[in-house]
PDB file of N, CA and C in Angstrom:
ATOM      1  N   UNK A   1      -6.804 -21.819  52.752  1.00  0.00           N
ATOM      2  CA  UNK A   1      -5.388 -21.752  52.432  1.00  0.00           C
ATOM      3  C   UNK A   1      -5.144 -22.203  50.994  1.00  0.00           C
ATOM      4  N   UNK A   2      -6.146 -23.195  51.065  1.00  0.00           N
ATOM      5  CA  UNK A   2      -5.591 -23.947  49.180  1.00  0.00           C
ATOM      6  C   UNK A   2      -6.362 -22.557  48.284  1.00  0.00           C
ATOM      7  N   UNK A   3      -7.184 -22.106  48.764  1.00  0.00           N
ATOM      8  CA  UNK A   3      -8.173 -21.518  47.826  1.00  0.00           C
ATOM      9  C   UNK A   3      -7.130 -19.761  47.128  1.00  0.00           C
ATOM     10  N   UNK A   4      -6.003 -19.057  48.408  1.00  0.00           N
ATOM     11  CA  UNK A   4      -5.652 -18.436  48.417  1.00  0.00           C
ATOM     12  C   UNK A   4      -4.035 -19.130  47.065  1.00  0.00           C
ATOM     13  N   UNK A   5      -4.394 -19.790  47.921  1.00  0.00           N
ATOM     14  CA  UNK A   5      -2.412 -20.475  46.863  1.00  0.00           C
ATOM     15  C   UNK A   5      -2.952 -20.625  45.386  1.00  0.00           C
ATOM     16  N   UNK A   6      -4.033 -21.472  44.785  1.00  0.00           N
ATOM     17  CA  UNK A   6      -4.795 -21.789  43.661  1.00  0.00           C
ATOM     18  C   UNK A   6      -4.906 -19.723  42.932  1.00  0.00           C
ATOM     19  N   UNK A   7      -5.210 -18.798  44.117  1.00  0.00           N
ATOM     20  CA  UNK A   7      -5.765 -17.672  43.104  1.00  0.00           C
ATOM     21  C   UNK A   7      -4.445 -16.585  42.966  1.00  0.00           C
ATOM     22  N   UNK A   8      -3.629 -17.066  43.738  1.00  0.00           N
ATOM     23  CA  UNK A   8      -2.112 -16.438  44.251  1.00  0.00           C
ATOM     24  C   UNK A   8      -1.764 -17.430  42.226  1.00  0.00           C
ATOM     25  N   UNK A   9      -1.635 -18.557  42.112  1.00  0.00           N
ATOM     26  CA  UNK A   9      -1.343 -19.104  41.001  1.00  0.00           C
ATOM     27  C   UNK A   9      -2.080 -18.051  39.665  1.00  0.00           C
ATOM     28  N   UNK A  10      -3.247 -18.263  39.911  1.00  0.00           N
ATOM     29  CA  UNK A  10      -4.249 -17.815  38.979  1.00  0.00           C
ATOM     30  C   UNK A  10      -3.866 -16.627  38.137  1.00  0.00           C
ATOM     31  N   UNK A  11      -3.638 -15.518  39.728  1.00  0.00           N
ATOM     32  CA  UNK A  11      -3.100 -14.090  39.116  1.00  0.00           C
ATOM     33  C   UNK A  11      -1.900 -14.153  38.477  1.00  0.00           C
ATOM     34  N   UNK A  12      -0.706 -14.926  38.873  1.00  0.00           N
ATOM     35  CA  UNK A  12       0.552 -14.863  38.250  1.00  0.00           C
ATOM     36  C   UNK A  12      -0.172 -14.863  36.859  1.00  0.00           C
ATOM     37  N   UNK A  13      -0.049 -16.718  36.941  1.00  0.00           N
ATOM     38  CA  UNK A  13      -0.123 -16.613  35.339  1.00  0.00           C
ATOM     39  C   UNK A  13      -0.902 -15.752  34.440  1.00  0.00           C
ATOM     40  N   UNK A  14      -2.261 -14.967  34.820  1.00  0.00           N
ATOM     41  CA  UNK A  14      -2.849 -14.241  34.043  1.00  0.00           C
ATOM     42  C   UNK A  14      -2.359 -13.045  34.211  1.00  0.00           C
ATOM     43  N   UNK A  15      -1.281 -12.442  34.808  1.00  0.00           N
ATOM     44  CA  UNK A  15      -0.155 -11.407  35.230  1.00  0.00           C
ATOM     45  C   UNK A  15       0.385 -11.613  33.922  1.00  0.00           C
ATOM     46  N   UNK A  16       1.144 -12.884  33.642  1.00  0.00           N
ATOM     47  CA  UNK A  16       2.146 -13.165  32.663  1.00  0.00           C
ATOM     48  C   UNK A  16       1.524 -12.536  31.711  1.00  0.00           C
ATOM     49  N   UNK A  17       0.549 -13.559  31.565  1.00  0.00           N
ATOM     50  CA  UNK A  17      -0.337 -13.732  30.157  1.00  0.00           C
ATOM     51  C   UNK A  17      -0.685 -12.137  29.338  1.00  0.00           C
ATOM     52  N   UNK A  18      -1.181 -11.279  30.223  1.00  0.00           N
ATOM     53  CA  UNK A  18      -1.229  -9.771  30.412  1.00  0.00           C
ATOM     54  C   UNK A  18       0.499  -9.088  29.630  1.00  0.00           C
ATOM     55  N   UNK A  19       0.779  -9.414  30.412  1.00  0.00           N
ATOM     56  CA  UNK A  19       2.631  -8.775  29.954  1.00  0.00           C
ATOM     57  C   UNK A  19       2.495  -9.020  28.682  1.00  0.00           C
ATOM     58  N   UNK A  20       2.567 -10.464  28.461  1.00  0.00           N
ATOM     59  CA  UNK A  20       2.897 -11.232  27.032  1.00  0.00           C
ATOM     60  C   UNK A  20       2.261 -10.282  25.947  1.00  0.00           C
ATOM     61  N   UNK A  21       0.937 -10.204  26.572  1.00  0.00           N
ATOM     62  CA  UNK A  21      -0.210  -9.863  25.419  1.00  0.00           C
ATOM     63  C   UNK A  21       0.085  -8.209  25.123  1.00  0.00           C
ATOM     64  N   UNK A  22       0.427  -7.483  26.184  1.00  0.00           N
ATOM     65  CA  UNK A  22       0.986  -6.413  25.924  1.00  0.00           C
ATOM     66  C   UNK A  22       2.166  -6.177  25.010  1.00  0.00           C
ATOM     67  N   UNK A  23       3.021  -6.665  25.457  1.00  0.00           N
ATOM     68  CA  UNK A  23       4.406  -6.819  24.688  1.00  0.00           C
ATOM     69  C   UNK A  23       3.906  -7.292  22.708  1.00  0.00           C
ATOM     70  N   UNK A  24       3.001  -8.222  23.118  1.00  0.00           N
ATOM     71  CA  UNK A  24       3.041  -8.280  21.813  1.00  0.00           C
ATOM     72  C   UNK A  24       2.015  -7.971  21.165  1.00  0.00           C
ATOM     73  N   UNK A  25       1.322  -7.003  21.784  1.00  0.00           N
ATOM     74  CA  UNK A  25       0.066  -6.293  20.460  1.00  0.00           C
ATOM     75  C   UNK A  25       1.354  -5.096  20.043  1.00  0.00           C
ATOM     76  N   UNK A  26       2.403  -4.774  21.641  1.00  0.00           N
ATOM     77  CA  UNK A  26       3.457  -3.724  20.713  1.00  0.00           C
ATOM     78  C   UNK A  26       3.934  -4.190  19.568  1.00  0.00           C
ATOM     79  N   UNK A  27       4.338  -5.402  19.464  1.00  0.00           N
ATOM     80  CA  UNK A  27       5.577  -6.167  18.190  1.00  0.00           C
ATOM     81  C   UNK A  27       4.448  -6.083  16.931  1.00  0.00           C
ATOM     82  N   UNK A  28       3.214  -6.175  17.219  1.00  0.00           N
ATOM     83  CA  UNK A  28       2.020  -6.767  15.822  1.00  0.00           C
ATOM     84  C   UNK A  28       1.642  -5.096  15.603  1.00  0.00           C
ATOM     85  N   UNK A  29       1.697  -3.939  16.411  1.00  0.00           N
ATOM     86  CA  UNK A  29       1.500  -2.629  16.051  1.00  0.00           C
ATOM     87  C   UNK A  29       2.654  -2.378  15.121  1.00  0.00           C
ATOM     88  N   UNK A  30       3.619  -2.983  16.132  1.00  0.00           N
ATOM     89  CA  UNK A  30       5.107  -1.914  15.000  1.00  0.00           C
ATOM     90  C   UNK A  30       5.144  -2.722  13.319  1.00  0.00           C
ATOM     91  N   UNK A  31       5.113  -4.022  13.877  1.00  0.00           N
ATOM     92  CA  UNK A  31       5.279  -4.496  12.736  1.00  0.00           C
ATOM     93  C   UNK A  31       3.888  -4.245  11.644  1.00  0.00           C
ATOM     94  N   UNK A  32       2.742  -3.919  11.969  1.00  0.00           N
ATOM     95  CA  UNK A  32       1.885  -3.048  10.451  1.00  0.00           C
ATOM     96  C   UNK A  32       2.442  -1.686  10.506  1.00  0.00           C
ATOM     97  N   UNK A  33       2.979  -1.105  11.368  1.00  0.00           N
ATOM     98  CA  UNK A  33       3.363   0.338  10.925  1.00  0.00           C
ATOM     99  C   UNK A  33       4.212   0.219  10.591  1.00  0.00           C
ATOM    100  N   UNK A  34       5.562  -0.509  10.128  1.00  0.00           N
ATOM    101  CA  UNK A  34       6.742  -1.197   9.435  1.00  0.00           C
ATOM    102  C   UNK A  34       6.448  -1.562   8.022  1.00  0.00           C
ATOM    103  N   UNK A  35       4.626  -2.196   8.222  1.00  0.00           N
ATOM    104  CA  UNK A  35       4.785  -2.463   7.137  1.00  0.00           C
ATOM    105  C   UNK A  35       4.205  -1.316   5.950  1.00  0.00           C
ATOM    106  N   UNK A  36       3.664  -0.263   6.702  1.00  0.00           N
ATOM    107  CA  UNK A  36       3.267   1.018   6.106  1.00  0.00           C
ATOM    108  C   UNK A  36       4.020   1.732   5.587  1.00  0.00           C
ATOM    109  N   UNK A  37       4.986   1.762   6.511  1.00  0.00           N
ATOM    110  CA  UNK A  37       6.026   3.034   6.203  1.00  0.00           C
ATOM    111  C   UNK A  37       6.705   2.126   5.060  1.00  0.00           C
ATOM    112  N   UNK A  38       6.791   1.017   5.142  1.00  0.00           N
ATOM    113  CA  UNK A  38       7.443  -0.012   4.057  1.00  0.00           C
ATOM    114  C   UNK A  38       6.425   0.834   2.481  1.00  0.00           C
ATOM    115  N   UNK A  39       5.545   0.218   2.710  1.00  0.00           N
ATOM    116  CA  UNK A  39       4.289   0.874   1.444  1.00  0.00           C
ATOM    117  C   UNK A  39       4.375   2.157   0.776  1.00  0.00           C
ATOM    118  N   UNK A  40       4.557   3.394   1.534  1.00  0.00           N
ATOM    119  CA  UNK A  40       4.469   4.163   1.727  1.00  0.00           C
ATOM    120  C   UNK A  40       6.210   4.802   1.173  1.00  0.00           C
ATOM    121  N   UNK A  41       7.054   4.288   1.710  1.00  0.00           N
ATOM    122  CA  UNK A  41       8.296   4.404   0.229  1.00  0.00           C
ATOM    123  C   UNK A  41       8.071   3.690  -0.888  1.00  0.00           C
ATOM    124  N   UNK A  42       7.890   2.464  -0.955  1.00  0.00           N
ATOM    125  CA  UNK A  42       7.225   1.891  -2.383  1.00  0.00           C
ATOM    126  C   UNK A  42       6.484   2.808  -2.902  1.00  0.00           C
ATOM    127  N   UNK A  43       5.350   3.414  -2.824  1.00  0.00           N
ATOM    128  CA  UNK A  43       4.888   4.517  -3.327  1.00  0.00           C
ATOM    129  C   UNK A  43       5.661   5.495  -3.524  1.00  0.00           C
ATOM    130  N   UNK A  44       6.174   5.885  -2.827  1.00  0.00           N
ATOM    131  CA  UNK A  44       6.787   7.319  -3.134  1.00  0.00           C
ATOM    132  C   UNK A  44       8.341   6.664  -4.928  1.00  0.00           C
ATOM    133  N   UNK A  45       8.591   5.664  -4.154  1.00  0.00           N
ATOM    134  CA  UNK A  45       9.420   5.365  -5.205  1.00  0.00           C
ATOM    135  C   UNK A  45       8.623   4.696  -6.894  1.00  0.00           C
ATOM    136  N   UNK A  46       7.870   3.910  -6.430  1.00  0.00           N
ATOM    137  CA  UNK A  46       6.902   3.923  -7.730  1.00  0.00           C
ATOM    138  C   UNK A  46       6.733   5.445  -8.637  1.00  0.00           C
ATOM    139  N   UNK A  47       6.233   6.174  -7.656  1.00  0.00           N
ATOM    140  CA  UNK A  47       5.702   8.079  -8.353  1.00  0.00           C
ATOM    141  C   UNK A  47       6.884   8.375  -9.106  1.00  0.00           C
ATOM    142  N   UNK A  48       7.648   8.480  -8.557  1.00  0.00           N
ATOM    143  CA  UNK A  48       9.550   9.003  -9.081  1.00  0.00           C
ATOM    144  C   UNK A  48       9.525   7.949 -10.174  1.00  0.00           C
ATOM    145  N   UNK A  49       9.389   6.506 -10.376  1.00  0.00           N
ATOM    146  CA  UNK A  49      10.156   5.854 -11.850  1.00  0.00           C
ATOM    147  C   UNK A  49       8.796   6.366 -12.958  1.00  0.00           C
ATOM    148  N   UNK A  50       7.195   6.656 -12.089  1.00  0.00           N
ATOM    149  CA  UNK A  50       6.354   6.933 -13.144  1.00  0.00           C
ATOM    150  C   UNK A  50       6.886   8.338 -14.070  1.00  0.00           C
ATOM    151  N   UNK A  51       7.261   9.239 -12.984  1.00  0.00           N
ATOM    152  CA  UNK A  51       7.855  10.134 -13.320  1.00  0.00           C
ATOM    153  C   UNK A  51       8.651  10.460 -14.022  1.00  0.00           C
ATOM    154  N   UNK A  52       9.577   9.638 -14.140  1.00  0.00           N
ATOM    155  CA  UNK A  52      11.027   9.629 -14.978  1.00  0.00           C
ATOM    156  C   UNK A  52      10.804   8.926 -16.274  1.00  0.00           C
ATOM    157  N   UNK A  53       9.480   8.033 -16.007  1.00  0.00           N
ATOM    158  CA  UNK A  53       8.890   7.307 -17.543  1.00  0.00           C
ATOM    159  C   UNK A  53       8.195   8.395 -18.139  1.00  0.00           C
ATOM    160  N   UNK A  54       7.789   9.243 -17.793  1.00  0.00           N
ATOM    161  CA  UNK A  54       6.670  10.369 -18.310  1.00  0.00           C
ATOM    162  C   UNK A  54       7.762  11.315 -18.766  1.00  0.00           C
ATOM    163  N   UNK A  55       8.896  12.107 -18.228  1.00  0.00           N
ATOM    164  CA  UNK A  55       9.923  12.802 -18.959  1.00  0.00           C
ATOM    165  C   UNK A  55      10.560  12.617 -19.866  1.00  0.00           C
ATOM    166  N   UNK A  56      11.031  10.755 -20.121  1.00  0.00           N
ATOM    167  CA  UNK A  56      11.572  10.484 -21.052  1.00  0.00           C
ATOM    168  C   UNK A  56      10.760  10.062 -21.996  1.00  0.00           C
ATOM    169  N   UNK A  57       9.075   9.956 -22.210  1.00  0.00           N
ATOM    170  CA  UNK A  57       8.358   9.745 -23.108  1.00  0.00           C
ATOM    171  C   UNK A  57       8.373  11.132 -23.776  1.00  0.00           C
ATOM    172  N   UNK A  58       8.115  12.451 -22.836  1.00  0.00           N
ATOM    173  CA  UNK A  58       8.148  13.776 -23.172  1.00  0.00           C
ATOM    174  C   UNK A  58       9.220  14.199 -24.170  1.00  0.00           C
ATOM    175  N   UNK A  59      10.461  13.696 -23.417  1.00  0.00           N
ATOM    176  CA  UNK A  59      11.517  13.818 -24.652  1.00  0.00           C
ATOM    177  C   UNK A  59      11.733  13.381 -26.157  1.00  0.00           C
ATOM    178  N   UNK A  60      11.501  11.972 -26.100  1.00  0.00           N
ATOM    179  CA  UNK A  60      11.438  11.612 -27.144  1.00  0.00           C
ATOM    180  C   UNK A  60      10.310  12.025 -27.638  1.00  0.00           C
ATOM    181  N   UNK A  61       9.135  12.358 -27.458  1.00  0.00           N
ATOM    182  CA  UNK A  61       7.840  13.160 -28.154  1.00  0.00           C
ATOM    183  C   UNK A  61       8.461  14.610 -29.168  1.00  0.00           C
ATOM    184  N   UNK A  62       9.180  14.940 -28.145  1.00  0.00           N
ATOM    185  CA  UNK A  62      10.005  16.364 -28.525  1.00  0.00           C
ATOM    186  C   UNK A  62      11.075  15.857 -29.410  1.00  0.00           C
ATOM    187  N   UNK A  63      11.660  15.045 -29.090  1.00  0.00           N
ATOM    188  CA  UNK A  63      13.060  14.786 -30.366  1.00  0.00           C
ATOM    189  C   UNK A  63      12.075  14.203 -31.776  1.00  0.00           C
ATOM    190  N   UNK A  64      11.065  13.476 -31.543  1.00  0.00           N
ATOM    191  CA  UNK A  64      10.328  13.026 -32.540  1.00  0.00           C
ATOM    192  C   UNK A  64       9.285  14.555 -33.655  1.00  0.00           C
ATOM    193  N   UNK A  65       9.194  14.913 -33.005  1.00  0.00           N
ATOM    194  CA  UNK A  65       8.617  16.502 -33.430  1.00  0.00           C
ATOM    195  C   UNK A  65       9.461  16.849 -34.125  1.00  0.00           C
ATOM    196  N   UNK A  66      10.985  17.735 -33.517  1.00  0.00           N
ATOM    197  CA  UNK A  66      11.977  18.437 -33.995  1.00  0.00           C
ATOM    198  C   UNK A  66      12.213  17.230 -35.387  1.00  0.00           C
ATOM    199  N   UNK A  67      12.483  16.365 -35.684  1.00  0.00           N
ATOM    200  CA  UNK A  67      12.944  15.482 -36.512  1.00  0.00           C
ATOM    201  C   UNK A  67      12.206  15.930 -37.418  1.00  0.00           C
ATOM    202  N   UNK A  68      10.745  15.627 -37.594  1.00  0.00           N
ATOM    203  CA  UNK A  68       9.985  15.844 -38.402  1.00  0.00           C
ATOM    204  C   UNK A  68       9.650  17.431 -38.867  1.00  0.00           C
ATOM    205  N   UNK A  69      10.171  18.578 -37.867  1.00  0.00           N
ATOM    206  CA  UNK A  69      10.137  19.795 -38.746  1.00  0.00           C
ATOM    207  C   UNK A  69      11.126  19.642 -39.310  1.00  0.00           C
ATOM    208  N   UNK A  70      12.599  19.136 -39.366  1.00  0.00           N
ATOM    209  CA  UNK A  70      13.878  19.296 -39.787  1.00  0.00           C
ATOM    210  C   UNK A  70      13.709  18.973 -40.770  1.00  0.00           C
ATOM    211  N   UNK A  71      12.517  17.801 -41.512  1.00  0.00           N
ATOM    212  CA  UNK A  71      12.526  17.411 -42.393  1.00  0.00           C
ATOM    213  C   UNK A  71      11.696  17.761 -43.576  1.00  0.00           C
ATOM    214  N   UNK A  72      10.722  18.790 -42.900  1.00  0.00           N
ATOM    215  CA  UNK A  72      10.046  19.015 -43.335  1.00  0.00           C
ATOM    216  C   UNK A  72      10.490  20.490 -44.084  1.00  0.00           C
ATOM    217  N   UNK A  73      11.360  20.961 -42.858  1.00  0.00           N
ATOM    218  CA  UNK A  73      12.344  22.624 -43.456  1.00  0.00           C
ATOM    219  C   UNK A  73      12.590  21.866 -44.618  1.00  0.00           C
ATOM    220  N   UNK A  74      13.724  20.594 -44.701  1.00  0.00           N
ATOM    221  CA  UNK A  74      14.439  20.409 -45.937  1.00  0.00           C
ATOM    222  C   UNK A  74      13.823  20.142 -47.397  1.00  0.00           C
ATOM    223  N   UNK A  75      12.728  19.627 -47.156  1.00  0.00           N
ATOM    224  CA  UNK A  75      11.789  19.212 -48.047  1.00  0.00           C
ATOM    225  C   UNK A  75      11.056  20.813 -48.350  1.00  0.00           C
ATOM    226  N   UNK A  76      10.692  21.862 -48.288  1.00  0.00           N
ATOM    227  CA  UNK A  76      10.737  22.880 -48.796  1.00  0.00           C
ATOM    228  C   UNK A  76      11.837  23.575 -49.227  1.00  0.00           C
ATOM    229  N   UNK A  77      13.156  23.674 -48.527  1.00  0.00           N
ATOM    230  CA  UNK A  77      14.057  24.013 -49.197  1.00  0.00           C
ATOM    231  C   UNK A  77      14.535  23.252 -50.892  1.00  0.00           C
ATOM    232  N   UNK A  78      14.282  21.980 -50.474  1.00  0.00           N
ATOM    233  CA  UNK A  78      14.521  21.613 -51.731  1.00  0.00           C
ATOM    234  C   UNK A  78      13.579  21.812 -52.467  1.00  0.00           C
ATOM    235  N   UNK A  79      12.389  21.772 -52.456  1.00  0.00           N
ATOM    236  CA  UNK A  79      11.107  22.688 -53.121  1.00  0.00           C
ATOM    237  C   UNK A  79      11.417  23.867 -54.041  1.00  0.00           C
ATOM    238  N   UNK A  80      11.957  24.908 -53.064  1.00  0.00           N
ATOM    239  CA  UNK A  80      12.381  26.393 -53.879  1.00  0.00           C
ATOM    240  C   UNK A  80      13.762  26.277 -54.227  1.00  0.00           C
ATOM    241  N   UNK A  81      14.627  25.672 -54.548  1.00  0.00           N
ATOM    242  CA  UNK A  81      15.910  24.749 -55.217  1.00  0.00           C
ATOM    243  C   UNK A  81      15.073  24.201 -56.395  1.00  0.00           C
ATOM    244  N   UNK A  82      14.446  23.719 -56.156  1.00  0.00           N
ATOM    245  CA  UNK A  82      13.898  22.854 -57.685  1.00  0.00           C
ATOM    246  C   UNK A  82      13.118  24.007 -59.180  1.00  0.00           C
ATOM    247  N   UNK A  83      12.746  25.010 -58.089  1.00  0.00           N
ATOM    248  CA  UNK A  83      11.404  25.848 -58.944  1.00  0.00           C
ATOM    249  C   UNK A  83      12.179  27.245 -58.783  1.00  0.00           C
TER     250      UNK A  83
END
């Protein structure tokens, strides 16, 4: 009788213990795939500001160009003005 009540105990609590451990390998799964999908916009948003740093380097590459033919037209114009 004691031996049945002692394993009647036994199973509960390792019943519980079971639940618990279930329940929370779910909470420790979601929470690394929380923290992925977390990563995983950080990345995507990192790419986009690299991106937007690389267009506006492009631009100014290009406004820096145009400047220097503009100046360079004028500096021949004044060339054949002089001669």
């Amino acid at each position: 009788m004691e031996e049945n009540v002692e394993e009647a105990e036994a199973i509960q609590k390792f019943g519980k213990k079971s639940r618990r451990n279930r329940s929370h390998r779910k909470i420790r799964r979601s929470r690394i795939r929380r923290k992925s999908r977390r990563c995983r916009s950080h990345r995507k948003i990192r790419k986009e500001k690299v991106k937007e740093v690389e267009v506006e380097e492009k631009v100014e590459e290009a406004e820096a160009i145009e400047k220097v033919q503009v100046e360079v037209k004028e500096a021949e114009a004044l060339e054949k003005n002089r001669s």
